[in-house]
N, C-alpha and C. Protein backbone atom coordinates (compact mmCIF):
# COMPACT_ATOMS: atom_id res chain seq x y z
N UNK A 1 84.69 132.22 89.15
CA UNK A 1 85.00 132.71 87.84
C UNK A 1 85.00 131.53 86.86
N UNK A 2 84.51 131.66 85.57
CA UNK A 2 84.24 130.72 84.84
C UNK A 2 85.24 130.63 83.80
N UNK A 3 85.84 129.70 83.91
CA UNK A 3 87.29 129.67 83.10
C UNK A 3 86.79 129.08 81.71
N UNK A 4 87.01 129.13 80.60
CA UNK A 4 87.25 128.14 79.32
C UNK A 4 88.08 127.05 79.41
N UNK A 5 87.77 126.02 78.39
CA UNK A 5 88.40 124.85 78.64
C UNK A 5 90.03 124.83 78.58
N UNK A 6 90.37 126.06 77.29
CA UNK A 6 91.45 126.20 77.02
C UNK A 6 92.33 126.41 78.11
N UNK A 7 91.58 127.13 79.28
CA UNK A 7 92.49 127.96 80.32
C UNK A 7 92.58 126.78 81.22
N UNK A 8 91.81 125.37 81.17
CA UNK A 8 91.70 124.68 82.43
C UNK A 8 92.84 123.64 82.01
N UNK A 9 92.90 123.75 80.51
CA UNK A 9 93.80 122.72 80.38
C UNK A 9 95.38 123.06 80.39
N UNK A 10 95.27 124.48 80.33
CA UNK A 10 96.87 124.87 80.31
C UNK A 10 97.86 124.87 81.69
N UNK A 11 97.18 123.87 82.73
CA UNK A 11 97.67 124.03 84.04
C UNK A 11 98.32 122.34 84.24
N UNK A 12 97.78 121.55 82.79
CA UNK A 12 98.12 120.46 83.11
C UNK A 12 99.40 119.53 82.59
N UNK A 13 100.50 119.26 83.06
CA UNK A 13 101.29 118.80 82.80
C UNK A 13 101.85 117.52 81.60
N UNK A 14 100.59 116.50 82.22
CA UNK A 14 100.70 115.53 81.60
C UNK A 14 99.83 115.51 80.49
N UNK A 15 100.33 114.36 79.71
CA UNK A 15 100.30 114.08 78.08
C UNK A 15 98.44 114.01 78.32
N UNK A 16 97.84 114.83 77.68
CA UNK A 16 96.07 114.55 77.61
C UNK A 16 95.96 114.27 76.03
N UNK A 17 94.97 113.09 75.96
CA UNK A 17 94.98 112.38 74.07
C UNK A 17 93.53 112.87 74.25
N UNK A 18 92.81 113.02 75.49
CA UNK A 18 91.16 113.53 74.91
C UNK A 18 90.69 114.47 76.56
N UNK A 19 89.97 115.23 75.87
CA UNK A 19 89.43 116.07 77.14
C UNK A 19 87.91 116.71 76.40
N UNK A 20 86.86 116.59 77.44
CA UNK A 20 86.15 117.22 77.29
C UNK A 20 85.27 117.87 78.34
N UNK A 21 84.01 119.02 78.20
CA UNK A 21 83.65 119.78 79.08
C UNK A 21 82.36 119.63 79.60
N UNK A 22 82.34 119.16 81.00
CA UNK A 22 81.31 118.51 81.42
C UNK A 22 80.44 119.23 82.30
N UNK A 23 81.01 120.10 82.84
CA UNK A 23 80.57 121.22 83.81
C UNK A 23 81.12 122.29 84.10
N UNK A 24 80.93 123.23 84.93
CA UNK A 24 81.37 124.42 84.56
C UNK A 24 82.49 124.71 85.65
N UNK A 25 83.54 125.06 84.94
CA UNK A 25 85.09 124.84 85.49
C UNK A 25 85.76 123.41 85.40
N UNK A 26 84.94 121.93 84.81
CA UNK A 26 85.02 120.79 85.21
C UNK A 26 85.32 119.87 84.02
N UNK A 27 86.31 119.48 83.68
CA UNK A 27 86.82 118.54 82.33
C UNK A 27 86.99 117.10 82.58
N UNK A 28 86.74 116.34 81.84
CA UNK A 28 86.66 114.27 81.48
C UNK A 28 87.92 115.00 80.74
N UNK A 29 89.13 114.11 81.19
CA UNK A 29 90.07 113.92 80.46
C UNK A 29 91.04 112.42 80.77
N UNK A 30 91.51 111.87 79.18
CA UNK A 30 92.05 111.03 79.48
C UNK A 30 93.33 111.11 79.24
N UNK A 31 94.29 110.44 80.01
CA UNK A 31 95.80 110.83 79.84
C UNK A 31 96.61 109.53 78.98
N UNK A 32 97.60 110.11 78.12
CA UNK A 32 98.31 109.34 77.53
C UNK A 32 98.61 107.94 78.05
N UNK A 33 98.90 108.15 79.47
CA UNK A 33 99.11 107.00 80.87
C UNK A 33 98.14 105.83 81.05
N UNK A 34 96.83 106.08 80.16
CA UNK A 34 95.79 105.43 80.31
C UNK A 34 94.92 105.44 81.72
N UNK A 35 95.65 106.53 82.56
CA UNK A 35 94.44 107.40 83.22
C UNK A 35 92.87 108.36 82.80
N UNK A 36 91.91 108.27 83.36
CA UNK A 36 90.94 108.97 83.26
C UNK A 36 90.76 110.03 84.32
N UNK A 37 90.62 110.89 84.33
CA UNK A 37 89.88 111.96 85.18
C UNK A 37 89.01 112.72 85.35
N UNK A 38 88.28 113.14 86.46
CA UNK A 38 87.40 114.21 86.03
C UNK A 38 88.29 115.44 86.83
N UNK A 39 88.40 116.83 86.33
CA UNK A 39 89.61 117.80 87.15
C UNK A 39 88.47 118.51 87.24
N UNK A 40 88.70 119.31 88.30
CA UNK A 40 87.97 120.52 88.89
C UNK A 40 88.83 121.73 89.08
N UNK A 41 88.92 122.88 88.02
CA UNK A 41 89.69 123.98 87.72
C UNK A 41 91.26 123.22 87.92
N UNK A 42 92.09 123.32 88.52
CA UNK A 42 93.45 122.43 88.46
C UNK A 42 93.69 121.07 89.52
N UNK A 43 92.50 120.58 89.54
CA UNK A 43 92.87 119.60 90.48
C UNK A 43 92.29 118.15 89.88
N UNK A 44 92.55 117.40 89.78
CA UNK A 44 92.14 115.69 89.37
C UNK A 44 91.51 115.76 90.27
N UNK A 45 89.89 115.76 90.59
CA UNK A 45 88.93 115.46 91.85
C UNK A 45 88.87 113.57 91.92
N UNK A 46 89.14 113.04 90.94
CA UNK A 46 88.70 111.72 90.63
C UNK A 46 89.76 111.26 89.61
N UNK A 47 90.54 110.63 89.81
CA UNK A 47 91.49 109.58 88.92
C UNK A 47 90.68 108.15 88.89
N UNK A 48 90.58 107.58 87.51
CA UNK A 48 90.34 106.37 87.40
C UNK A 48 91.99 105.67 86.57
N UNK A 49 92.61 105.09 87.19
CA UNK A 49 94.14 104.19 87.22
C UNK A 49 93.86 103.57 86.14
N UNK A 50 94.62 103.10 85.26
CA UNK A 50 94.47 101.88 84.94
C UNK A 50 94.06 100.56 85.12
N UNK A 51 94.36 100.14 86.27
CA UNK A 51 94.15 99.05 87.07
C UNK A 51 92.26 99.13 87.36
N UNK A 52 92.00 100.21 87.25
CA UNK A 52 90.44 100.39 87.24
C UNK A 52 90.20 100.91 89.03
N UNK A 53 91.19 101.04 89.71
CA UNK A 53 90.99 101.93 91.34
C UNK A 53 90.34 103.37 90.87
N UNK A 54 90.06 103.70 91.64
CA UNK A 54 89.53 105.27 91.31
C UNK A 54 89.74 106.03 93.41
N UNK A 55 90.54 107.20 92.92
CA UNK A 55 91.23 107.85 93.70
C UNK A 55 90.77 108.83 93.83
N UNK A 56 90.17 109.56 95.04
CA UNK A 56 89.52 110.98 94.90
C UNK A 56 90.59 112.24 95.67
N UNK A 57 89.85 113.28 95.70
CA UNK A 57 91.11 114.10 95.97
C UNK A 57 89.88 115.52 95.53
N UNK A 58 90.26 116.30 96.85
CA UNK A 58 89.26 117.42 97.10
C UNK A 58 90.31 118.71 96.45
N UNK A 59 91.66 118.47 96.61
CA UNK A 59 92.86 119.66 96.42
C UNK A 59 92.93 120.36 97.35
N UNK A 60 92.08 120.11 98.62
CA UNK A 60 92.10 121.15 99.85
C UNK A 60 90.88 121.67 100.02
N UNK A 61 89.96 121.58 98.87
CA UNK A 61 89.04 122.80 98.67
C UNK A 61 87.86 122.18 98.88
N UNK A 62 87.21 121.83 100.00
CA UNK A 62 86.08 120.63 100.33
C UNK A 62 84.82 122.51 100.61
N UNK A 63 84.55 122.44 99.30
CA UNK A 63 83.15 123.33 98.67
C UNK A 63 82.03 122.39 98.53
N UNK A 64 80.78 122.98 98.47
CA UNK A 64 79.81 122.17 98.33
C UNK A 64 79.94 122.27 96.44
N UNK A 65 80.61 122.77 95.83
CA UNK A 65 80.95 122.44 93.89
C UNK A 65 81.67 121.12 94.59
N UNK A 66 82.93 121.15 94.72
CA UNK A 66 83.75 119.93 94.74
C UNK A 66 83.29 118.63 95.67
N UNK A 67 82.11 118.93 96.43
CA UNK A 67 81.43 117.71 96.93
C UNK A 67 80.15 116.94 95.96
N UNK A 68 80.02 117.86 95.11
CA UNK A 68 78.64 118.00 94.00
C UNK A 68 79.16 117.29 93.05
N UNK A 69 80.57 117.69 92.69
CA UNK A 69 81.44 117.41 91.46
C UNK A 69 81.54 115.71 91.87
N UNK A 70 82.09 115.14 92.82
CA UNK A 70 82.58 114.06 93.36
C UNK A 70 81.44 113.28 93.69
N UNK A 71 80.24 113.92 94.09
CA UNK A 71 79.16 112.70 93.98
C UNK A 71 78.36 112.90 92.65
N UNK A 72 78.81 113.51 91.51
CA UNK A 72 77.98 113.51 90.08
C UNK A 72 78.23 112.00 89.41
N UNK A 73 77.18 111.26 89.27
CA UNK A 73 77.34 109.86 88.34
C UNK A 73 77.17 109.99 87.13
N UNK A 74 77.13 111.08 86.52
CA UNK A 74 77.03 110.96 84.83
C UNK A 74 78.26 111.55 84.17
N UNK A 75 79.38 111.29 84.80
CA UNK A 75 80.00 111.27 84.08
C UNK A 75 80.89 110.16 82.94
N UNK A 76 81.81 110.51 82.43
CA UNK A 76 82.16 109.18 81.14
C UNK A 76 82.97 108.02 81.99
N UNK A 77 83.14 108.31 83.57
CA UNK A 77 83.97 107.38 84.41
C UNK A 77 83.33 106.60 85.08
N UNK A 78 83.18 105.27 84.55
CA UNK A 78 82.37 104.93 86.28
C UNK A 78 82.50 104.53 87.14
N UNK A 79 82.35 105.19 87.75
CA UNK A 79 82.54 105.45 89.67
C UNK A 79 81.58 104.91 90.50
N UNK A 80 82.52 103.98 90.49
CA UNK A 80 81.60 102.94 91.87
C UNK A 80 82.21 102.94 93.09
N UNK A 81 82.23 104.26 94.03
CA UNK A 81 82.04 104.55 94.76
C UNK A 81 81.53 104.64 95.48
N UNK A 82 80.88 104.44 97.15
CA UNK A 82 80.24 105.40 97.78
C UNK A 82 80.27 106.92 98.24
N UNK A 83 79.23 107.55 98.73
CA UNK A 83 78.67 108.98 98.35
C UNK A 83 79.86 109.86 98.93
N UNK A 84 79.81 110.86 99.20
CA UNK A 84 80.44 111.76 99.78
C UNK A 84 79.59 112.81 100.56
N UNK A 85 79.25 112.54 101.98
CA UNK A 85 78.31 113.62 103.00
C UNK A 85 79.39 114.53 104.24
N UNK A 86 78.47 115.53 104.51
CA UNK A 86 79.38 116.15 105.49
C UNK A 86 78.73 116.19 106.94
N UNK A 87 79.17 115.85 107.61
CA UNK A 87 78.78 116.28 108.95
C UNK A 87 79.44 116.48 110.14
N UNK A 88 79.19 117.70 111.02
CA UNK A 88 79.60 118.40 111.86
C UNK A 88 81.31 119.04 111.06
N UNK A 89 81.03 119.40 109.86
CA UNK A 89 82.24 119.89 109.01
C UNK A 89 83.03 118.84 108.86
N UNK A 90 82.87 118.26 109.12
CA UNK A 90 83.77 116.97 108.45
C UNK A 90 83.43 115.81 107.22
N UNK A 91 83.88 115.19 106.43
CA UNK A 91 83.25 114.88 105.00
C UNK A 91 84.03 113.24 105.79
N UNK A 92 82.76 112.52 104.61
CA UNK A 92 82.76 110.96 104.95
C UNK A 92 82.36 110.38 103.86
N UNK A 93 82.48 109.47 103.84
CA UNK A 93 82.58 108.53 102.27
C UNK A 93 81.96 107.35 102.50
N UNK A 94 80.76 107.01 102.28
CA UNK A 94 79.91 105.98 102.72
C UNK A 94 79.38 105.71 103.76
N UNK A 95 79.30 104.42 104.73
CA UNK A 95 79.12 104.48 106.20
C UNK A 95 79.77 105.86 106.80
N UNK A 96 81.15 105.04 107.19
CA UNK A 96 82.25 105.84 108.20
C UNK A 96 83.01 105.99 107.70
N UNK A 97 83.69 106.08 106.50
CA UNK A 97 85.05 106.19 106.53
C UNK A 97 84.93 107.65 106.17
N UNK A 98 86.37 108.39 107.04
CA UNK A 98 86.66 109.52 106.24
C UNK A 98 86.87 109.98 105.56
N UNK A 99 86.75 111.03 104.49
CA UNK A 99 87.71 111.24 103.64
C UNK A 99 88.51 112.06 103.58
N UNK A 100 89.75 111.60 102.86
CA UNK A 100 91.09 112.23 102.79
C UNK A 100 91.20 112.28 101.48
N UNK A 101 92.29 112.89 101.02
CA UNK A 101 92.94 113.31 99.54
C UNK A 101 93.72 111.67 99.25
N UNK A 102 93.52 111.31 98.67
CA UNK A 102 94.13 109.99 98.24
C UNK A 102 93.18 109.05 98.64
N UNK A 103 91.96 108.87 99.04
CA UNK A 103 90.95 107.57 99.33
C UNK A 103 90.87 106.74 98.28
N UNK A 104 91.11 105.79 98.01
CA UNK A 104 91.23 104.74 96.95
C UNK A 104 90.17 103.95 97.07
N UNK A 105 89.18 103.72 95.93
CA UNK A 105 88.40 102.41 96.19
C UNK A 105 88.69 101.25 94.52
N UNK A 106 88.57 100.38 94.70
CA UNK A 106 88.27 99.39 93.62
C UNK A 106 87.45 99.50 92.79
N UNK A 107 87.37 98.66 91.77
CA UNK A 107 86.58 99.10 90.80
C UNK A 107 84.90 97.70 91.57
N UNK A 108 85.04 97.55 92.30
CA UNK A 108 83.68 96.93 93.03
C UNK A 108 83.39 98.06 94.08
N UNK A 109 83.87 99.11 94.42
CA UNK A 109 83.58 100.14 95.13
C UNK A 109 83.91 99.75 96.73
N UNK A 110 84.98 98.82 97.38
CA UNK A 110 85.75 98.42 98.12
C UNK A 110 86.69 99.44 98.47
N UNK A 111 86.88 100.20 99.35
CA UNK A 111 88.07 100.78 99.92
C UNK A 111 88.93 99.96 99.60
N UNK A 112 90.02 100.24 98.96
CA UNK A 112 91.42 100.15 98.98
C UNK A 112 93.10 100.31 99.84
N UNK A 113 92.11 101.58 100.16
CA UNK A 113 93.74 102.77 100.91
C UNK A 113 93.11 102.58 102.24
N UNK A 114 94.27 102.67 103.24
CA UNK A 114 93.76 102.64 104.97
C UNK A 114 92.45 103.45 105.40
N UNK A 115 92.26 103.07 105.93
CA UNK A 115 91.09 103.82 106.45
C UNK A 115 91.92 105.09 107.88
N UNK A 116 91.41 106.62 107.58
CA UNK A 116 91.44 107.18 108.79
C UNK A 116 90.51 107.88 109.77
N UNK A 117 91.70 107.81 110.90
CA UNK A 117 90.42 108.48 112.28
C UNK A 117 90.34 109.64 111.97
N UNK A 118 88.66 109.66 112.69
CA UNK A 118 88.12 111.09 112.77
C UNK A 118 88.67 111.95 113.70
């Protein structure tokens, strides 16, 4: 279901100074906090920190939208990341590492956060 921006933003708590609409269900918003995000219907798929880390986060919902959403490079964040693939149902983030809801990389695209087993 294709929500309006109005409806995507009324789920969000924190202070937003700019938001805009990048895809469908999918908002660039930046937070008072001097966070960036890209959200996918109510979820931050991608936090860019201050510090310039960038944090991904599926919300549970590992769809081929929210894998599409998370490897899109045009958005206003840049995400220097590696990719996001799936195999044998399980999702991975470059070589090997897995991914989990909280994967942290640097702004050189360096894992940050522990790495976990498959």
């Amino acid at each position: 279901m294709k929500r309006t921006k109005k409806e995507l933003l009324e789920s969000i708590e924190k202070k937003v100074v700019k938001s805009l609409l990048v895809a469908k269900n999918t908002l660039y918003i930046e937070y008072l906090d001097g966070c960036k995000a890209i959200r996918l219907h109510d979820t931050d798929i991608i936090t860019q920190k201050s510090n310039g880390n960038i944090v991904l986060n599926s919300g549970g919902f590992k769809t081929p939208t929210t894998k599409e959403r998370l490897n899109r490079r045009s958005y206003p964040i840049n995400i220097n990341c590696p990719g996001i693939y799936q195999k044998n149902y399980q999702w991975f983030v470059g070589e090997n590492s897995v991914f989990y809801n909280g994967i942290t990389f640097n702004e050189n695209g360096d894992q940050v956060s522990p790495q976990k087993n498959r």
